[in-house]
Protein backbone atom coordinates (compact mmCIF):
# COMPACT_ATOMS: atom_id res chain seq x y z
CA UNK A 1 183.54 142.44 21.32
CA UNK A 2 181.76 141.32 18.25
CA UNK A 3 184.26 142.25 15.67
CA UNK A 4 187.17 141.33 18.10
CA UNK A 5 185.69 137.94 17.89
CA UNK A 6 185.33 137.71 14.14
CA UNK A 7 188.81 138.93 13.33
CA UNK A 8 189.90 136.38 15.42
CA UNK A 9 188.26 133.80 13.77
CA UNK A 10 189.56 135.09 10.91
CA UNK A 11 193.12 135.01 11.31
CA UNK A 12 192.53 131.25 12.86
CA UNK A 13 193.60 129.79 9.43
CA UNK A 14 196.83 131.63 8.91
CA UNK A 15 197.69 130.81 12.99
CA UNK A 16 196.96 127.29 12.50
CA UNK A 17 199.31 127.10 9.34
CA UNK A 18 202.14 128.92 10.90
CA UNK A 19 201.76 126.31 13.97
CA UNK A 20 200.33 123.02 13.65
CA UNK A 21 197.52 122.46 16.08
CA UNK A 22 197.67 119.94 18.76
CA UNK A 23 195.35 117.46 20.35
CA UNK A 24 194.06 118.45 23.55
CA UNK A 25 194.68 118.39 26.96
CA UNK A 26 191.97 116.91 28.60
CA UNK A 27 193.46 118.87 31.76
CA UNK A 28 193.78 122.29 29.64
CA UNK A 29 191.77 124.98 30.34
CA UNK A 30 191.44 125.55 26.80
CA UNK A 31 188.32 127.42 25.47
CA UNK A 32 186.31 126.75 22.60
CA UNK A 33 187.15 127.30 19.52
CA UNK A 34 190.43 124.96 19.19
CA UNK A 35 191.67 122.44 16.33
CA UNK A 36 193.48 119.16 16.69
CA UNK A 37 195.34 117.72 14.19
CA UNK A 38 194.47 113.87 12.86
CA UNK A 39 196.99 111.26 14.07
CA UNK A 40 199.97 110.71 11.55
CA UNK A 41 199.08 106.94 11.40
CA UNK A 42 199.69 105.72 7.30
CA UNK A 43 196.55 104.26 5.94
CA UNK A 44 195.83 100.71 5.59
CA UNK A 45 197.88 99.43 2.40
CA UNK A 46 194.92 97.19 1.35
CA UNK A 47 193.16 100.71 0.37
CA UNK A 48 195.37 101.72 -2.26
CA UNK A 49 193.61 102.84 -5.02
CA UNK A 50 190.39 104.27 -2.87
CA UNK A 51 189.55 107.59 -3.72
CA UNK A 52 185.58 109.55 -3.51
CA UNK A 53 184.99 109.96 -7.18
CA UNK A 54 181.58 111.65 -6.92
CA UNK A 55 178.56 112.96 -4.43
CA UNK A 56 175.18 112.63 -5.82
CA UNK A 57 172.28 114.44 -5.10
CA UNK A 58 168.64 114.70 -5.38
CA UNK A 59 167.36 117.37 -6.95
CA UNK A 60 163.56 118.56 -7.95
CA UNK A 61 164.21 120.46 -11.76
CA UNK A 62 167.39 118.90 -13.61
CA UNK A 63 167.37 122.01 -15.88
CA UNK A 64 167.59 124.58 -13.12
CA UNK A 65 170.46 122.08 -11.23
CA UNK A 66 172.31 122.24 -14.27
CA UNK A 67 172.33 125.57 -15.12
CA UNK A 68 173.91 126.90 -11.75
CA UNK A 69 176.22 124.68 -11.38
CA UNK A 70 177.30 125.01 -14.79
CA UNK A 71 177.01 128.77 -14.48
CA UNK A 72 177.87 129.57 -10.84
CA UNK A 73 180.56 127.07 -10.07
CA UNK A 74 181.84 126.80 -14.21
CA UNK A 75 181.20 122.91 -14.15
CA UNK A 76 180.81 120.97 -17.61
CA UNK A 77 177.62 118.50 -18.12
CA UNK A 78 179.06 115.12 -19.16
CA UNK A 79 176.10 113.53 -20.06
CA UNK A 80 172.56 112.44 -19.08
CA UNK A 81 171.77 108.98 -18.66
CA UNK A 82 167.72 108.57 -19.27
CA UNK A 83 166.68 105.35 -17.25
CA UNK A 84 163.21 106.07 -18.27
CA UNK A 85 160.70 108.76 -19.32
CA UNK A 86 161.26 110.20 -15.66
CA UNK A 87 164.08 108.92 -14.18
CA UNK A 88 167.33 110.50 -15.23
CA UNK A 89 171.38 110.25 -13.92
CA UNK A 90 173.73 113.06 -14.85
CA UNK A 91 176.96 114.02 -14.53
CA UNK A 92 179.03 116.96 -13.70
CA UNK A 93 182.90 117.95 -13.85
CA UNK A 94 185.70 120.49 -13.66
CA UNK A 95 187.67 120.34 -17.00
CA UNK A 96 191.62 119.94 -16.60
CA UNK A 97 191.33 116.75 -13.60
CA UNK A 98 189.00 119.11 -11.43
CA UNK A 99 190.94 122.51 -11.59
CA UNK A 100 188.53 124.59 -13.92
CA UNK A 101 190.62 126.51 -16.68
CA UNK A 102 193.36 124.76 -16.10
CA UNK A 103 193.24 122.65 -19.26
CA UNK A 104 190.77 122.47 -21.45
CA UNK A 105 188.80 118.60 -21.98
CA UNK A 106 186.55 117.29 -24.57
CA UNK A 107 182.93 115.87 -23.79
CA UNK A 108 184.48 112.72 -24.75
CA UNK A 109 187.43 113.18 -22.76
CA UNK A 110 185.67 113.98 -19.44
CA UNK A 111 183.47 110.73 -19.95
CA UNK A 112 186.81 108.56 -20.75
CA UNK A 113 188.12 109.25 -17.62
CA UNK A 114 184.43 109.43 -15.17
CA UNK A 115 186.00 107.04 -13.11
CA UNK A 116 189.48 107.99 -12.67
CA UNK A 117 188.95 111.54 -11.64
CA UNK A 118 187.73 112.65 -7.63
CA UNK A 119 185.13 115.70 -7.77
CA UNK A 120 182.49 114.71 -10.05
CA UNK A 121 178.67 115.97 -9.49
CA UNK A 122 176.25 113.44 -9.79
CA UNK A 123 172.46 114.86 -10.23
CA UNK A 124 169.54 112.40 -10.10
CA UNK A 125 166.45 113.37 -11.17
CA UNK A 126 162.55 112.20 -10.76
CA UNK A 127 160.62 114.62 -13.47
CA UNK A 128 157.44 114.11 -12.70
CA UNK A 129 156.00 117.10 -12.41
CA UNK A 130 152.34 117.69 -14.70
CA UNK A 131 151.51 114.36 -13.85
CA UNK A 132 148.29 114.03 -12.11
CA UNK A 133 148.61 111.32 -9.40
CA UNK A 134 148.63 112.45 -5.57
CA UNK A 135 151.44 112.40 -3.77
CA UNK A 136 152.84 114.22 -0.96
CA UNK A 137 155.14 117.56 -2.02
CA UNK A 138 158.37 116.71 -4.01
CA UNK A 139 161.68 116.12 -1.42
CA UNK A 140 163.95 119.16 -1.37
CA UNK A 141 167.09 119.16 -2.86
CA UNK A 142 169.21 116.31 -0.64
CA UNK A 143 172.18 114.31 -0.96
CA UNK A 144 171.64 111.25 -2.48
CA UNK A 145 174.71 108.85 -1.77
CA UNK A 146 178.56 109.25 -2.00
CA UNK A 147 180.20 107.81 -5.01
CA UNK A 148 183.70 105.36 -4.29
CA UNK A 149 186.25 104.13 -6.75
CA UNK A 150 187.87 101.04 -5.88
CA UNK A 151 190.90 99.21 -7.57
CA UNK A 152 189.44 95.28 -6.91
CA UNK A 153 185.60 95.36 -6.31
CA UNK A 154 185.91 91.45 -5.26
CA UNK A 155 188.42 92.21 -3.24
CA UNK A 156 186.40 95.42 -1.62
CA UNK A 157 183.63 93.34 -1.00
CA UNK A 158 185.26 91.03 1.37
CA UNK A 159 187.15 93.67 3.36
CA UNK A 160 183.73 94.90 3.61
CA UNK A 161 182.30 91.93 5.26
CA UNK A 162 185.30 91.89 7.24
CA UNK A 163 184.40 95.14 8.88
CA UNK A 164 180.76 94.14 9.27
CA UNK A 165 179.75 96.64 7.12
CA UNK A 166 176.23 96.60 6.15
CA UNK A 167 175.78 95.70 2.37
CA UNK A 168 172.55 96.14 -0.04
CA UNK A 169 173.64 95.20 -3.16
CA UNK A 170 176.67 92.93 -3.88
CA UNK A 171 179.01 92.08 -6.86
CA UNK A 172 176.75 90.63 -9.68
CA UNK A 173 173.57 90.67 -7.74
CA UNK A 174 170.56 92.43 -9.20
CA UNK A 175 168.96 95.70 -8.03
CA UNK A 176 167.12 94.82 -4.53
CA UNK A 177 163.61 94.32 -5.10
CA UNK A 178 162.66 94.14 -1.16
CA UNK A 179 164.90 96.50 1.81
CA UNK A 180 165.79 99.32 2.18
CA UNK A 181 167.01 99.80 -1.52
CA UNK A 182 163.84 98.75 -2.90
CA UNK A 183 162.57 101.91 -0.90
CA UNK A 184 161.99 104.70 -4.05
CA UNK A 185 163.14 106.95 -0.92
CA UNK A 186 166.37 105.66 -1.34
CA UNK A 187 166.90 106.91 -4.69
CA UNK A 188 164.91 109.99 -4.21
CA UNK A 189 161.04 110.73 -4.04
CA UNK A 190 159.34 107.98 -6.29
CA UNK A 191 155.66 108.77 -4.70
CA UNK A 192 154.44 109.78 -8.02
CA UNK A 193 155.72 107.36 -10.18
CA UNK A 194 153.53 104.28 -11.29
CA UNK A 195 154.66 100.68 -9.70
CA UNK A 196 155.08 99.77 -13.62
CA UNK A 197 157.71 102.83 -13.70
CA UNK A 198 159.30 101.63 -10.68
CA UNK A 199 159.74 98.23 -11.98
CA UNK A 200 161.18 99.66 -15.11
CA UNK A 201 163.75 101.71 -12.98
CA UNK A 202 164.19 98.71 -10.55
CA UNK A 203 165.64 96.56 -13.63
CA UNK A 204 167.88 99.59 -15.69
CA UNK A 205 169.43 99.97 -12.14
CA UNK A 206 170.31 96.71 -11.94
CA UNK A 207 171.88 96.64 -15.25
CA UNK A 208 173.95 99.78 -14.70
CA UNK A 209 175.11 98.41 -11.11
CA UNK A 210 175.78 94.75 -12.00
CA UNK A 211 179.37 95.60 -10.96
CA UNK A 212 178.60 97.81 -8.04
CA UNK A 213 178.67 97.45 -4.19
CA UNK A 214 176.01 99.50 -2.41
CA UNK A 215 176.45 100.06 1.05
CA UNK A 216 175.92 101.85 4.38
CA UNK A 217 178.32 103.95 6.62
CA UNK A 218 177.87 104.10 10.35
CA UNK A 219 174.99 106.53 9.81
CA UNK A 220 173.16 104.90 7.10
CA UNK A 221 174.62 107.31 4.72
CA UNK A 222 174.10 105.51 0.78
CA UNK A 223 177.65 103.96 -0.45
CA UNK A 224 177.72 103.36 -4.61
CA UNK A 225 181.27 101.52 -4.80
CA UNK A 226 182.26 101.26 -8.24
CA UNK A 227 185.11 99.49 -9.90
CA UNK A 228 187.94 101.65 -11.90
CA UNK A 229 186.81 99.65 -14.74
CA UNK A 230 183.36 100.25 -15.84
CA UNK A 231 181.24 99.25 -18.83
CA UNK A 232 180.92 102.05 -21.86
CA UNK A 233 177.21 103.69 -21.46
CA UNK A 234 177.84 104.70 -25.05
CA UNK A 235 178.65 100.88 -26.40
């Protein structure tokens, strides 16, 4: 019964492709598992442009991050942006626009185009470990915040507010010093850094995101909504 079951699940993909699924019936006696299909509805013209451009996430040794995903998954390190002595950003890609091996891309290439490629790897980092101040255990590896491109950040912004969408940061404003982005939890575990630290890391964030929305979907999930357009780390 077992393996009847699995092959069945297995040959789900290749049913669904030879016939689309449909939504359901809420008369059918259908059983679970079933697929519907996403309504054919064209998406709003105002978000041309939009694309995901990167997932970040939290992780506890840089070094070790790096390494397998380099190694496992055959990404390419981009660069590592030190905020301060133990707060670092870095960044991740597929060479040849995200299909590995397809075409082969210069350091300086990948970084040219960080914002106008989707499937980029964001890792940030808290290295504090050796330091003697108490704390409670690092945070396991989690996902930090989802990374948006946008064509017209302005212009974002106010479709934003339009929604009702909750916003932490806005266009030109500095990093929050008070809510829920002040919290170091929202970054990643900051119990063991010193408030001086902080403060330093509260003020290079702001001047890396002067240009940047940040956000919250329906579940509180982190937005970073960047423009297309963004300011050369390496002057």
């Amino acid at each position: 019964m077992l393996v009847g079951s699995l092959l069945s699940l297995a040959l789900l993909p290749a049913a669904m492709a030879c016939s689309p699924p449909k939504p359901r019936d809420t008369n059918s006696t259908s059983k679970y598992p079933y697929a519907t299909a996403g309504p054919e509805d064209a998406s709003d013209p105002a978000t041309t442009g939009y694309f995901v451009n990167h997932v970040a996430l939290n992780v506890n040794n840089i070094t070790r991050s790096v390494e397998f995903y380099t190694k496992v998954f055959g990404m390419r390190k981009m660069f590592t942006y030190h905020l301060t002595e133990h707060f670092s950003i870095t960044y991740l890609a597929h060479s040849g626009g995200g299909k590995n091996g397809t075409a082969y891309q210069t350091t300086e290439e990948l970084i040219r185009f960080k914002n106008n490629d989707a499937g980029k790897l964001e890792l940030v980092s808290f290295d504090v470990e050796g330091k003697d101040i108490p704390g409670p255990p690092r945070m396991t590896s989690t996902i930090s915040h989802l990374g948006i491109i946008v064509p017209d950040i302005p212009a974002t912004q106010a479709r934003l507010e339009e929604f009702g969408v909750t916003i932490y940061k806005r266009v030109g404003d500095p990093f929050p010093s008070t809510g829920y982005m002040a919290n170091p939890y929202s970054l990643g575990d900051a119990t063991n850094l010193s408030p001086e630290e902080w403060a330093d890391i509260q003020a290079a964030m702001g001047q890396l995101n002067m240009l940047n929305i940040f956000a919250a979907d329906p579940d509180g999930n982190l937005l970073e909504i960047l423009p297309l357009d963004e300011p050369n780390l390496f002057g």
